[in-house]
Every structure is written in structure tokens, then in C-alpha cells.
PDB file of N, CA and C in Angstrom:
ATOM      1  N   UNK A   1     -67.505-210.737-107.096  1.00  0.00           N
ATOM      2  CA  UNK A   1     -68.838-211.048-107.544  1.00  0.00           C
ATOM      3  C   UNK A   1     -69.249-210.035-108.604  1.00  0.00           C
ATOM      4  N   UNK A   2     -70.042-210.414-109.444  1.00  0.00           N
ATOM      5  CA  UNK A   2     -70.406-209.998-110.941  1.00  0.00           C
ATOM      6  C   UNK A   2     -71.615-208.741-110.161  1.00  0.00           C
ATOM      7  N   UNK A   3     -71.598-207.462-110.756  1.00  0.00           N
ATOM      8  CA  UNK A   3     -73.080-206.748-110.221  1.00  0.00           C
ATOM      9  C   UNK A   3     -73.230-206.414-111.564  1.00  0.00           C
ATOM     10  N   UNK A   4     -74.560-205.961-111.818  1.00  0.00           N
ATOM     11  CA  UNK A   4     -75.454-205.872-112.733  1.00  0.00           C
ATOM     12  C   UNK A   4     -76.229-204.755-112.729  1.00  0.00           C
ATOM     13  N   UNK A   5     -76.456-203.783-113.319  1.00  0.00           N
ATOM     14  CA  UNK A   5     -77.041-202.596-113.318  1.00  0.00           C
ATOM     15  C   UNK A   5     -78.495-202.696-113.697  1.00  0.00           C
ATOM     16  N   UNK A   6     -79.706-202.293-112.648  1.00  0.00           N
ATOM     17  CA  UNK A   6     -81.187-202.629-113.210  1.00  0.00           C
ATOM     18  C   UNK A   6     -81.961-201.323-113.375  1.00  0.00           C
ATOM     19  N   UNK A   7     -82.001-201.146-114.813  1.00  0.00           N
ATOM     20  CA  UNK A   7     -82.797-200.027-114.847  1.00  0.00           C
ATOM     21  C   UNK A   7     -83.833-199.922-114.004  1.00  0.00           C
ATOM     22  N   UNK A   8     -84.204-198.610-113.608  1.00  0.00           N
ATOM     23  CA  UNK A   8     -85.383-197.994-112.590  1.00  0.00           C
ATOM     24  C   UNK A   8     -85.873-197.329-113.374  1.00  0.00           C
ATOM     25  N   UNK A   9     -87.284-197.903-113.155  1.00  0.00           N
ATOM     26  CA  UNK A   9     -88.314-197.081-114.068  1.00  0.00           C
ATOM     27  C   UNK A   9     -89.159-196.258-113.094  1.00  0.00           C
ATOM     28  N   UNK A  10     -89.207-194.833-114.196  1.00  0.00           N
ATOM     29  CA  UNK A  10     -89.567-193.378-113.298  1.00  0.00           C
ATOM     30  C   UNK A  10     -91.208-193.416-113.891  1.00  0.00           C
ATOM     31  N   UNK A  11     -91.733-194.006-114.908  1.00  0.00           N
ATOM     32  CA  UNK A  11     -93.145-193.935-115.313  1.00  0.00           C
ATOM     33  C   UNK A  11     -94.140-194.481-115.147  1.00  0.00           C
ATOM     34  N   UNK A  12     -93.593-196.126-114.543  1.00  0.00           N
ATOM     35  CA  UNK A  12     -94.668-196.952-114.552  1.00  0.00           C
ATOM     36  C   UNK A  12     -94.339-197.012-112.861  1.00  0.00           C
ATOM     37  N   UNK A  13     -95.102-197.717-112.624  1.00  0.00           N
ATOM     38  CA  UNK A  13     -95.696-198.079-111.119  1.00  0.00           C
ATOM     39  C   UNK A  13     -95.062-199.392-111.361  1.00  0.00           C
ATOM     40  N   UNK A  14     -95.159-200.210-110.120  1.00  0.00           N
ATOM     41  CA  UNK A  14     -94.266-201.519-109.800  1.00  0.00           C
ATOM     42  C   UNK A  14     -95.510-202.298-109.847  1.00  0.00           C
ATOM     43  N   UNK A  15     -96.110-203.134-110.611  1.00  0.00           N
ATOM     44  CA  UNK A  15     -96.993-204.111-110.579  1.00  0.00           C
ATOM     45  C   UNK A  15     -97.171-205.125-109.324  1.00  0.00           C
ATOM     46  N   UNK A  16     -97.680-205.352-108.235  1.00  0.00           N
ATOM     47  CA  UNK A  16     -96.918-205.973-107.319  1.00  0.00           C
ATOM     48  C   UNK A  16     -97.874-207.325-106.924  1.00  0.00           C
ATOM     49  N   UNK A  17     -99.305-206.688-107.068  1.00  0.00           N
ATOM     50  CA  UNK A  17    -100.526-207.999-106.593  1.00  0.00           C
ATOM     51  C   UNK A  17    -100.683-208.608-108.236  1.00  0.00           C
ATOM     52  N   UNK A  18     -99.754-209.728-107.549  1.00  0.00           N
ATOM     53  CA  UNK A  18    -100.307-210.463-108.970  1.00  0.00           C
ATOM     54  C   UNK A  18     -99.563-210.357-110.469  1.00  0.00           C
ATOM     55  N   UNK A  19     -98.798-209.166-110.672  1.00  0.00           N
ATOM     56  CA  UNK A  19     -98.015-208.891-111.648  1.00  0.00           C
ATOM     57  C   UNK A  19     -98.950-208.024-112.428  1.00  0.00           C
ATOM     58  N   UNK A  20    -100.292-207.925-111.750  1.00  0.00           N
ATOM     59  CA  UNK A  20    -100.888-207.251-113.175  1.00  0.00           C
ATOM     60  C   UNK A  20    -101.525-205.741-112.840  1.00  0.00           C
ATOM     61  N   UNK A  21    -101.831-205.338-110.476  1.00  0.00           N
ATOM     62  CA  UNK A  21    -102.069-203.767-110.298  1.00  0.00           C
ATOM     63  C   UNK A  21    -101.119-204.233-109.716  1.00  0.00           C
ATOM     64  N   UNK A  22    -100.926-202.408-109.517  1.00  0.00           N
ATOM     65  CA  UNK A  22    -100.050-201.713-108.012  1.00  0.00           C
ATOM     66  C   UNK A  22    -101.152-201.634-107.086  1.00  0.00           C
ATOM     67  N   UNK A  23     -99.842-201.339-106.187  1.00  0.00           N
ATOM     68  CA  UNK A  23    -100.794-201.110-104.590  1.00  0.00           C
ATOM     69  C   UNK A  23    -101.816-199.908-105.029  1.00  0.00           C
ATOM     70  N   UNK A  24    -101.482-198.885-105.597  1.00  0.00           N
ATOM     71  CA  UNK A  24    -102.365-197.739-105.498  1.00  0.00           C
ATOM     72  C   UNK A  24    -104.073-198.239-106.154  1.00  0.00           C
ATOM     73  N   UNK A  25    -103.498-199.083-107.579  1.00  0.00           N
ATOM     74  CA  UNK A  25    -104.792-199.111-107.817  1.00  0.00           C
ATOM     75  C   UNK A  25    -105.790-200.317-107.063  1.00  0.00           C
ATOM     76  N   UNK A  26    -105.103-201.148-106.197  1.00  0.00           N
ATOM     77  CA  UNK A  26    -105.879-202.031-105.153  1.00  0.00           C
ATOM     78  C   UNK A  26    -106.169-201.258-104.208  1.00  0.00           C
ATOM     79  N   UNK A  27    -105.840-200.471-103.722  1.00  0.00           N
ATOM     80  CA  UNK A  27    -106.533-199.322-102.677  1.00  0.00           C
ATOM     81  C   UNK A  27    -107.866-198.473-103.278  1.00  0.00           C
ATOM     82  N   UNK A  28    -108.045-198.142-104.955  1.00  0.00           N
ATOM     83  CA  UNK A  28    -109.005-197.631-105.490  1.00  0.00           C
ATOM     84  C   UNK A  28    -109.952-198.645-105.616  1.00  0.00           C
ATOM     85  N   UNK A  29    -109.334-199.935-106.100  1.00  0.00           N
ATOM     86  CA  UNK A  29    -110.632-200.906-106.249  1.00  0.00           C
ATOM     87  C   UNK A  29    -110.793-201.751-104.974  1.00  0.00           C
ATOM     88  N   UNK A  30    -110.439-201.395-103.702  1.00  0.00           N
ATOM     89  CA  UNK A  30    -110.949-201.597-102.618  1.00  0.00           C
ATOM     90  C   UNK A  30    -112.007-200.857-102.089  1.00  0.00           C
ATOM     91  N   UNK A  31    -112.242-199.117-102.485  1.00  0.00           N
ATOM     92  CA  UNK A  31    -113.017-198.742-102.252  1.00  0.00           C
ATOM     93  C   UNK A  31    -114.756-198.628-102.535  1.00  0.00           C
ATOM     94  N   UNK A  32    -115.103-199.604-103.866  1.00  0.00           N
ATOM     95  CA  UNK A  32    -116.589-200.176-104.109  1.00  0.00           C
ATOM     96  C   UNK A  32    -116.598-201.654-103.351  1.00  0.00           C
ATOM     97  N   UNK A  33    -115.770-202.047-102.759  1.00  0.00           N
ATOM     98  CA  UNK A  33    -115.427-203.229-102.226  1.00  0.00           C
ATOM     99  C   UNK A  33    -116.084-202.771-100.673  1.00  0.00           C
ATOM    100  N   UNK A  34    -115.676-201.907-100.115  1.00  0.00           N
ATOM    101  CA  UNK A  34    -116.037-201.562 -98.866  1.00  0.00           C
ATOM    102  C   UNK A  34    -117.715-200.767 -98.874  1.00  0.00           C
ATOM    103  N   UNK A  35    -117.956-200.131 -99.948  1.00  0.00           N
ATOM    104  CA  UNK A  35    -119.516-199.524-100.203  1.00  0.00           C
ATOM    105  C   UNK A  35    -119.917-200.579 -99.750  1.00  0.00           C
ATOM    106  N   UNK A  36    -119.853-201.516-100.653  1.00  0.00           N
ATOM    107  CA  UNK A  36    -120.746-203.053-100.475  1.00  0.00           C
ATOM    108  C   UNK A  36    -120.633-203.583 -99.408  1.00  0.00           C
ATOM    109  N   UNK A  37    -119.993-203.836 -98.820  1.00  0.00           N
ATOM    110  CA  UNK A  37    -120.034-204.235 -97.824  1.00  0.00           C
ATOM    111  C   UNK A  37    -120.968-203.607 -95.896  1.00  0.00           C
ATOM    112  N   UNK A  38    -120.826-202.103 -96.693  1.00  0.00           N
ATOM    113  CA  UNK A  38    -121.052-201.496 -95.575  1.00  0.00           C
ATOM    114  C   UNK A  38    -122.682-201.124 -95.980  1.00  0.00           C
ATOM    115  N   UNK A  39    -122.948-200.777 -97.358  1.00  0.00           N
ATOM    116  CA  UNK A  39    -124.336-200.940 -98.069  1.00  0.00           C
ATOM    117  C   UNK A  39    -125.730-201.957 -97.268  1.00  0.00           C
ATOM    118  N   UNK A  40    -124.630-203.416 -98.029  1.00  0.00           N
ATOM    119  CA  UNK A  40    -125.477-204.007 -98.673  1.00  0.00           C
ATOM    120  C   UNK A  40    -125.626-205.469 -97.305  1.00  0.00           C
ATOM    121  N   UNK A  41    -124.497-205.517 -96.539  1.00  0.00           N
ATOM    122  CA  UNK A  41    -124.202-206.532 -95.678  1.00  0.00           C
ATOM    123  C   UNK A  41    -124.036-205.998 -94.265  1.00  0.00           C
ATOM    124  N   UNK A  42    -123.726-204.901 -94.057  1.00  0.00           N
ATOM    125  CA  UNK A  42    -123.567-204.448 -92.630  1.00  0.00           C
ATOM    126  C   UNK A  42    -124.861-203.696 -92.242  1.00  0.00           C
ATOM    127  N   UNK A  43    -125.484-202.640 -92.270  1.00  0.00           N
ATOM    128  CA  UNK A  43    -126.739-201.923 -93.347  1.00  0.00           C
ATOM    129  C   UNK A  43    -127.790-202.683 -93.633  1.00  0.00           C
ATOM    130  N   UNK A  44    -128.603-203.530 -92.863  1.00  0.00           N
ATOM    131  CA  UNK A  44    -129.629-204.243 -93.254  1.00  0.00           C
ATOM    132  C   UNK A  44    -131.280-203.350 -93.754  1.00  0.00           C
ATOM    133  N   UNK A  45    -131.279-202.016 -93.899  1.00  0.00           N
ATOM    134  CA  UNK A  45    -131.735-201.829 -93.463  1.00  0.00           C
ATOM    135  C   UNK A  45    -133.052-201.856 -94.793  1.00  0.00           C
ATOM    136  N   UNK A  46    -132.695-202.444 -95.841  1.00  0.00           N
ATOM    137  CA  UNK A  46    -133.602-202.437 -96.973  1.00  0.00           C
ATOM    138  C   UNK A  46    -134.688-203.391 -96.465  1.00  0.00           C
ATOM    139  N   UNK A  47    -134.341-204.307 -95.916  1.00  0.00           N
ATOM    140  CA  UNK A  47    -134.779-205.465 -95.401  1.00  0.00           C
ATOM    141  C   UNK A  47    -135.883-204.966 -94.665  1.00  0.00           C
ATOM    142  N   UNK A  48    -137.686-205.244 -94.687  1.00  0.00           N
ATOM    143  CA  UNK A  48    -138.585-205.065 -93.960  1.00  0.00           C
ATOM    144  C   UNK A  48    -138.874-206.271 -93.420  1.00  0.00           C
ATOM    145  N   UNK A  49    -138.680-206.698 -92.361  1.00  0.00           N
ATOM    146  CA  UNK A  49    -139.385-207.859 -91.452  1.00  0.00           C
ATOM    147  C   UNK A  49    -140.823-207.583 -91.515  1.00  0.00           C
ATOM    148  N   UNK A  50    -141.694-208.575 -91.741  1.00  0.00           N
ATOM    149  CA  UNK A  50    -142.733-208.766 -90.688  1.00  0.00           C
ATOM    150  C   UNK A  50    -142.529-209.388 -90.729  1.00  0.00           C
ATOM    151  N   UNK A  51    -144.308-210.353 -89.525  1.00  0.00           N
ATOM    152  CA  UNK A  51    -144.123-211.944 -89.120  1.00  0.00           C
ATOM    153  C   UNK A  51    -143.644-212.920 -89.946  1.00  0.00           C
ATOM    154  N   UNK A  52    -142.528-213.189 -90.119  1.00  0.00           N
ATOM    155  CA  UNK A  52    -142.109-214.321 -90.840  1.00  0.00           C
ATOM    156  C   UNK A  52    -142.044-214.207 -92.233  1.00  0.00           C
ATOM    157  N   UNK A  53    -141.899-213.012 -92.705  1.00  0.00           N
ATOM    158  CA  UNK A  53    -142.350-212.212 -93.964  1.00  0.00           C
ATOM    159  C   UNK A  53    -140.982-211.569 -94.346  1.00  0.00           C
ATOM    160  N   UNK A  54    -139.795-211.538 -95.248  1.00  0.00           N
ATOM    161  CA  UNK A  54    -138.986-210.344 -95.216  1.00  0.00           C
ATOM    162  C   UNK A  54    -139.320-209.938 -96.825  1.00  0.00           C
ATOM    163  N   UNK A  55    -139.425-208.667 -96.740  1.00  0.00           N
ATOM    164  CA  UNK A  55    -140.014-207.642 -98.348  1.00  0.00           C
ATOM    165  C   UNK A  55    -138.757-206.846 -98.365  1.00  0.00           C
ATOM    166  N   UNK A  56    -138.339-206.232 -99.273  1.00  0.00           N
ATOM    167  CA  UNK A  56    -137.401-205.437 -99.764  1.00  0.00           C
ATOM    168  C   UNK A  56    -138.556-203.795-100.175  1.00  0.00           C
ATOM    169  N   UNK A  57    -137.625-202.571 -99.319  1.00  0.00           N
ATOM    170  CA  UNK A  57    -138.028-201.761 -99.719  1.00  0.00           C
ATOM    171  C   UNK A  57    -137.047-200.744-101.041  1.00  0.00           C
ATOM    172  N   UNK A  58    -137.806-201.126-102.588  1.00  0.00           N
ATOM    173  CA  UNK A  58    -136.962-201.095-103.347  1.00  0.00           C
ATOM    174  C   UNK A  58    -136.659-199.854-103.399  1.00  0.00           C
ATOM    175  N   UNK A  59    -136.957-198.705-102.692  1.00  0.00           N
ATOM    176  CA  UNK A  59    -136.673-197.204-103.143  1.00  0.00           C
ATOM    177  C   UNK A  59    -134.655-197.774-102.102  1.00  0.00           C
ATOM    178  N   UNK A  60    -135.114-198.039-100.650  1.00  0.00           N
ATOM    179  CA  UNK A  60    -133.939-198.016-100.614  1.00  0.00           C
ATOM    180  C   UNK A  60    -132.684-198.882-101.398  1.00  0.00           C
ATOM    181  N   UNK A  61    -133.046-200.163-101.824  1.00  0.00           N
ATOM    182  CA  UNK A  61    -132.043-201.022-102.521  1.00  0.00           C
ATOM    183  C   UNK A  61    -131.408-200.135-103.894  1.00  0.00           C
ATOM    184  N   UNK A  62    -132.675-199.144-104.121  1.00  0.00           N
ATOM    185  CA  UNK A  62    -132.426-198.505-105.893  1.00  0.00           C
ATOM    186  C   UNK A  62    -131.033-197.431-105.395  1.00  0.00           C
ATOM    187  N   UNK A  63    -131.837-196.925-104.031  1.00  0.00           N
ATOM    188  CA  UNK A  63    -130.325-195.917-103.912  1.00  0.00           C
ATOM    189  C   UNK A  63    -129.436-196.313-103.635  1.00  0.00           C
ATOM    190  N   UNK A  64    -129.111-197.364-102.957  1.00  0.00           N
ATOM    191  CA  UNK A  64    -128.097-197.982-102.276  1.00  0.00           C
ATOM    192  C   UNK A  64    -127.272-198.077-103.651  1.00  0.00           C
ATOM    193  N   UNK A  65    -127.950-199.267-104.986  1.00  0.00           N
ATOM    194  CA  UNK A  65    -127.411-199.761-106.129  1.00  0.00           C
ATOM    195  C   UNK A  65    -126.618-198.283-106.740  1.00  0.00           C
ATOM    196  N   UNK A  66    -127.388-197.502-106.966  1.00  0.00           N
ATOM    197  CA  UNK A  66    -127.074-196.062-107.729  1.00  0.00           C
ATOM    198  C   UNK A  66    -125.515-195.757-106.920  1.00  0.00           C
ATOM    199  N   UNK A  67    -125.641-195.724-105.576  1.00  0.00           N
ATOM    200  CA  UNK A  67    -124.256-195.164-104.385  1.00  0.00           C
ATOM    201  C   UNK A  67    -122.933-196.407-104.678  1.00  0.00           C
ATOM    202  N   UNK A  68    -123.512-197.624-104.889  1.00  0.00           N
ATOM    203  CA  UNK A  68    -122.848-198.478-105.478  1.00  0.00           C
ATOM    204  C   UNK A  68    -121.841-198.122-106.727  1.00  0.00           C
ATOM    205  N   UNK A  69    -122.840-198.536-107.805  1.00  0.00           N
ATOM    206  CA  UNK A  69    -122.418-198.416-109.112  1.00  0.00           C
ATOM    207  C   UNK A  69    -121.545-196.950-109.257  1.00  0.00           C
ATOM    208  N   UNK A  70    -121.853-195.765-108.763  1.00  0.00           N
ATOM    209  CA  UNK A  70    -121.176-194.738-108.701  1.00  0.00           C
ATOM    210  C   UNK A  70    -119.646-194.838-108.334  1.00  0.00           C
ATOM    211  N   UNK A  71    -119.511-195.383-107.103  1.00  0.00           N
ATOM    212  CA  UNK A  71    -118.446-195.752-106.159  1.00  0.00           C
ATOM    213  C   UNK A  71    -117.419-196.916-107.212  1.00  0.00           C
ATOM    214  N   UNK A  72    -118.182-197.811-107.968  1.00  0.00           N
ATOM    215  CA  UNK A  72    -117.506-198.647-108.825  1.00  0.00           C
ATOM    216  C   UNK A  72    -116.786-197.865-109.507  1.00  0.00           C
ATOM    217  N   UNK A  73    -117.345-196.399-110.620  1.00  0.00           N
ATOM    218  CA  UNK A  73    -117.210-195.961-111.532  1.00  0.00           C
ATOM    219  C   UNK A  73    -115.799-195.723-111.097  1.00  0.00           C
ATOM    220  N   UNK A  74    -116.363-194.762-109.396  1.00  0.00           N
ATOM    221  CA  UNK A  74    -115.071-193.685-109.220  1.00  0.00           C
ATOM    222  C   UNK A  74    -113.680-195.098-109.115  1.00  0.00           C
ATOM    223  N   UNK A  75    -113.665-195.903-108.467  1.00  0.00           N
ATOM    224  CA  UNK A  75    -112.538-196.675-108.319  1.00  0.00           C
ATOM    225  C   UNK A  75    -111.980-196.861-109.717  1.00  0.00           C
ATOM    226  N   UNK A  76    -112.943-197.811-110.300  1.00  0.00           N
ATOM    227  CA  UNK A  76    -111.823-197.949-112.009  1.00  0.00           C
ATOM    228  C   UNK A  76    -111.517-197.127-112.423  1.00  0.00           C
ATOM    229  N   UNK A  77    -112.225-195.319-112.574  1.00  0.00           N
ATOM    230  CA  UNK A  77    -111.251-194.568-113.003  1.00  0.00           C
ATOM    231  C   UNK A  77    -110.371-193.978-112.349  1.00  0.00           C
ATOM    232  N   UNK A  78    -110.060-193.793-110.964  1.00  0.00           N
ATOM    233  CA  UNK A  78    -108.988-193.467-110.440  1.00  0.00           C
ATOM    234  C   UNK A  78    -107.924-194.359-110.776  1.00  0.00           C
ATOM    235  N   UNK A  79    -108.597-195.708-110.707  1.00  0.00           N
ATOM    236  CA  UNK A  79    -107.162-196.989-110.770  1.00  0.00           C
ATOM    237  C   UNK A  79    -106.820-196.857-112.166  1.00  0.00           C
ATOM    238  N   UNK A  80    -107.276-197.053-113.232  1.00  0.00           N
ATOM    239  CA  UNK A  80    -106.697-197.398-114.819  1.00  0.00           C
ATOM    240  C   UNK A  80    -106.916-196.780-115.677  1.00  0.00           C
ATOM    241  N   UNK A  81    -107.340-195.510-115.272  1.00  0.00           N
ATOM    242  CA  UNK A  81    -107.846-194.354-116.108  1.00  0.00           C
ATOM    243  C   UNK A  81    -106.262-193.146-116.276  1.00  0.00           C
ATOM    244  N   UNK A  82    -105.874-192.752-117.487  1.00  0.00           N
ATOM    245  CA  UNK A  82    -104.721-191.427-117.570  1.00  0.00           C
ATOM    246  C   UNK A  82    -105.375-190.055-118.370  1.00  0.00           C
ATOM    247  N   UNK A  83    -105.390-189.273-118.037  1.00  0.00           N
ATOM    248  CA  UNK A  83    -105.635-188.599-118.162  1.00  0.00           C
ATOM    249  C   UNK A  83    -104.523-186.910-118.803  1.00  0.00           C
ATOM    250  N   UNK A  84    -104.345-186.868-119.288  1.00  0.00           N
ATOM    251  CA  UNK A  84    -103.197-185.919-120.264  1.00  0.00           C
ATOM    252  C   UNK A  84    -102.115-186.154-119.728  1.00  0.00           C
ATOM    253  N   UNK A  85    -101.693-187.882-119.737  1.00  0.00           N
ATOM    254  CA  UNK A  85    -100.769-188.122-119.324  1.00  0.00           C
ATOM    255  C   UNK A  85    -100.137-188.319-117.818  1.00  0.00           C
ATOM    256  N   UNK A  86    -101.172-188.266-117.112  1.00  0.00           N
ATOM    257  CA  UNK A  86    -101.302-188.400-115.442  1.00  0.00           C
ATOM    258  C   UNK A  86    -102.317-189.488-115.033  1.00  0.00           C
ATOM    259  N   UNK A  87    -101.871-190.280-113.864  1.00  0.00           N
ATOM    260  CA  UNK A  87    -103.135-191.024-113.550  1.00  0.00           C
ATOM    261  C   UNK A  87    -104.744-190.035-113.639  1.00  0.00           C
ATOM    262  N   UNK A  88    -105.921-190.494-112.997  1.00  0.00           N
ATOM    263  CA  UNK A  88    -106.961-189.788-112.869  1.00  0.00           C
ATOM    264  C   UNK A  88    -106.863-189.522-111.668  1.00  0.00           C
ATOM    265  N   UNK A  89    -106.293-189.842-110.356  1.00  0.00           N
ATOM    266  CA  UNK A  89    -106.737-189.390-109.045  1.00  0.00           C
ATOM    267  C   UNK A  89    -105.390-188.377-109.328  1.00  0.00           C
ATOM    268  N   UNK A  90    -104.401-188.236-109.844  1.00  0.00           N
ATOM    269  CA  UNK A  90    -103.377-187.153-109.392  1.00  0.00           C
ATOM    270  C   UNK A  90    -104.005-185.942-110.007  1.00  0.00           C
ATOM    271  N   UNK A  91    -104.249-186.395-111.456  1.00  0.00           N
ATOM    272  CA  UNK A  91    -104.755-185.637-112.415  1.00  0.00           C
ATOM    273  C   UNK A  91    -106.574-184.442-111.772  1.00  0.00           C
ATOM    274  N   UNK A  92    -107.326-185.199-110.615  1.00  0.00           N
ATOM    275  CA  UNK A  92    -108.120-184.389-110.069  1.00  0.00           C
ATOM    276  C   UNK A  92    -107.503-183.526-108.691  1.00  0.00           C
ATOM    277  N   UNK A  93    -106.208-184.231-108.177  1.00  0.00           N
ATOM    278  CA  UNK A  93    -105.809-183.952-107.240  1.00  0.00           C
ATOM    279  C   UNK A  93    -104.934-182.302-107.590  1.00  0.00           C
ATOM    280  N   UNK A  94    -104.370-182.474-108.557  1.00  0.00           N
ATOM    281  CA  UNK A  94    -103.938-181.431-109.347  1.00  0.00           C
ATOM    282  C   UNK A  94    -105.156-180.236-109.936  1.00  0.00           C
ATOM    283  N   UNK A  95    -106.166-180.794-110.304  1.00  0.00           N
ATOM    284  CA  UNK A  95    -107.427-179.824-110.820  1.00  0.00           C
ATOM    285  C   UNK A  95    -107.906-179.526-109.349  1.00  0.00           C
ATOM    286  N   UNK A  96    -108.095-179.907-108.477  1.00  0.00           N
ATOM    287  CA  UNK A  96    -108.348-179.464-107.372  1.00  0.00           C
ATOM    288  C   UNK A  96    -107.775-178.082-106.807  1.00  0.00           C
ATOM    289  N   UNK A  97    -106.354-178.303-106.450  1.00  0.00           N
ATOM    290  CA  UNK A  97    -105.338-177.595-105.864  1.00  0.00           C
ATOM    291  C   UNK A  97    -105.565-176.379-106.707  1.00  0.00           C
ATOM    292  N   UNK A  98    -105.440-176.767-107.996  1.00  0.00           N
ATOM    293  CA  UNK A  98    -105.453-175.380-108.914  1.00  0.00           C
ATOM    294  C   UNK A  98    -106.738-174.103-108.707  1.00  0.00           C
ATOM    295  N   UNK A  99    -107.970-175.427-108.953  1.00  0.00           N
ATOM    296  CA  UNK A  99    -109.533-174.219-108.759  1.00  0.00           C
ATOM    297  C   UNK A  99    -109.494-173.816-107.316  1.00  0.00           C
ATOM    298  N   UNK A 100    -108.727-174.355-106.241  1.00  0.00           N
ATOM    299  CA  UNK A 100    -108.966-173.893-104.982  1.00  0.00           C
ATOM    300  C   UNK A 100    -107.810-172.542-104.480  1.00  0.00           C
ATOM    301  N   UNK A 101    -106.821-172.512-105.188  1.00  0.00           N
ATOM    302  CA  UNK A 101    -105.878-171.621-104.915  1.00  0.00           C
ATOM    303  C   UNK A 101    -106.195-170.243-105.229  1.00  0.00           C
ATOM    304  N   UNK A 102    -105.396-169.251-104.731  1.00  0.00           N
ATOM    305  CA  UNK A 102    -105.905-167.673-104.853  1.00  0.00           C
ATOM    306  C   UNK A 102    -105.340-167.587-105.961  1.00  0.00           C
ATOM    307  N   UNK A 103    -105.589-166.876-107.160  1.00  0.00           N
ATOM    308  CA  UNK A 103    -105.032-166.580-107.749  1.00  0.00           C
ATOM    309  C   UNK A 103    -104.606-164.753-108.006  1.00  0.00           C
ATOM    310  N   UNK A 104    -104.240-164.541-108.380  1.00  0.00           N
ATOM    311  CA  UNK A 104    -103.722-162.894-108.655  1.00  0.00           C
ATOM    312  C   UNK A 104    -103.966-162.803-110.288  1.00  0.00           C
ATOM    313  N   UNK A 105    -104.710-161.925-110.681  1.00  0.00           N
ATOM    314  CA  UNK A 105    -105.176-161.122-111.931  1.00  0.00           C
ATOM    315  C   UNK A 105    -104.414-159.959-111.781  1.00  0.00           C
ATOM    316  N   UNK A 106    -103.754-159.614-112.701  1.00  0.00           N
ATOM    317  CA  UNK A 106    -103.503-158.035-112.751  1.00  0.00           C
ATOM    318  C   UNK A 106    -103.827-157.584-114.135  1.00  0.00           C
ATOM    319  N   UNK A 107    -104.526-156.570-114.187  1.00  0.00           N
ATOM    320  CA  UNK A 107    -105.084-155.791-115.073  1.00  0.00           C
ATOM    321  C   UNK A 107    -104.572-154.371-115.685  1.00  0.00           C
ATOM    322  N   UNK A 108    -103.549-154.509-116.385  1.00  0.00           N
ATOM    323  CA  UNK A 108    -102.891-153.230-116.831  1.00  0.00           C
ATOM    324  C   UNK A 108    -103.647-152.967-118.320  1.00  0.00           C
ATOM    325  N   UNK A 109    -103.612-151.305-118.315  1.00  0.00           N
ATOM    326  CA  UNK A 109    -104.335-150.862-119.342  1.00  0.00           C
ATOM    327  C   UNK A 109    -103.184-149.968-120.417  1.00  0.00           C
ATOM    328  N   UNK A 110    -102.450-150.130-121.541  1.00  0.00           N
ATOM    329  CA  UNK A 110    -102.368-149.841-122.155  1.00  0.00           C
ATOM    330  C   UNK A 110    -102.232-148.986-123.350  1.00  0.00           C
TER     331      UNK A 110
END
């Protein structure tokens, strides 16, 4: 039987939902997916009943929207955002590690 050699690619991610994300970035744009849900549908709590009356209290809907739209931001740029050549979530995951580590200064005088 004939075998065939298939290049493996070390740069890109494997497109897999759909041909067009990877898993990683459906896990980022799952996460404004779940805000909302837990916001805006589980979370009733904008909602003022009275008798037969329901009013919206807009201070809470405004924050809720703001915790929203934020949560949107962070997903698309973790998912499709590069950053000096790194995704954006490795690329903070990396700025992280760095500002949190000890570092050592040494100061010689000359």
C-alpha cells in the first residue's frame, strides 16, 4: 500500500468547528455566551414585579450590559487577537508570569 507523507503544521491551530475556529477559540467565545446566560436569564433580578406590573430597574440592566459587553470584548480578543506574534491569552499568560516572578537586580558600581 502507497503511504503519503502529511505535513504537520507547528503554527496554526487545527480548525475543527466548522473549518473556520479551533477548540481554543470556542472555549473563549463561549465565555460571553455563559455571562448571558447567567446575567440576563438565570439572574432575574433586574426584573421589579409589582401587581401585575413588571418595570426594569435600569441601573441594574446598565451594569449587567457594561459586565456583558466587557466579557464579549475579553473573548474575541483572547480568540482572534495576536499579539507580537502570540495568541492574546498566551501572550497575557506570559505578561503575567513575567510581572509576577522575583526578579534579581544586581547593582555593580564601576
Amino acid at each position: 500500500m502507497r503511504q503519503f507523507s502529511i505535513p504537520f503544521q507547528m503554527q496554526n491551530e487545527d480548525k475543527i468547528i466548522g473549518g473556520y475556529i479551533s477548540i481554543r477559540q470556542l472555549m473563549w467565545l463561549l465565555v460571553p455566551m455563559v455571562v448571558f446566560v447567567k446575567e440576563f436569564l438565570i439572574d432575574r433580578s433586574y426584573i421589579l414585579n409589582s401587581v401585575n406590573e413588571f418595570q426594569l430597574n435600569e441601573f441594574k440592566v446598565l451594569f449587567k450590559s457594561l459586565y456583558l459587553i466587557a466579557a464579549i470584548v475579553m473573548g474575541v480578543t483572547f480568540a482572534f487577537v495576536n499579539l507580537s506574534g502570540l495568541k492574546a491569552d498566551k501572550f497575557f499568560l506570559k505578561l503575567l508570569m513575567f510581572k509576577s516572578r522575583k526578579k534579581i537586580i544586581k547593582y555593580e558600581r564601576r
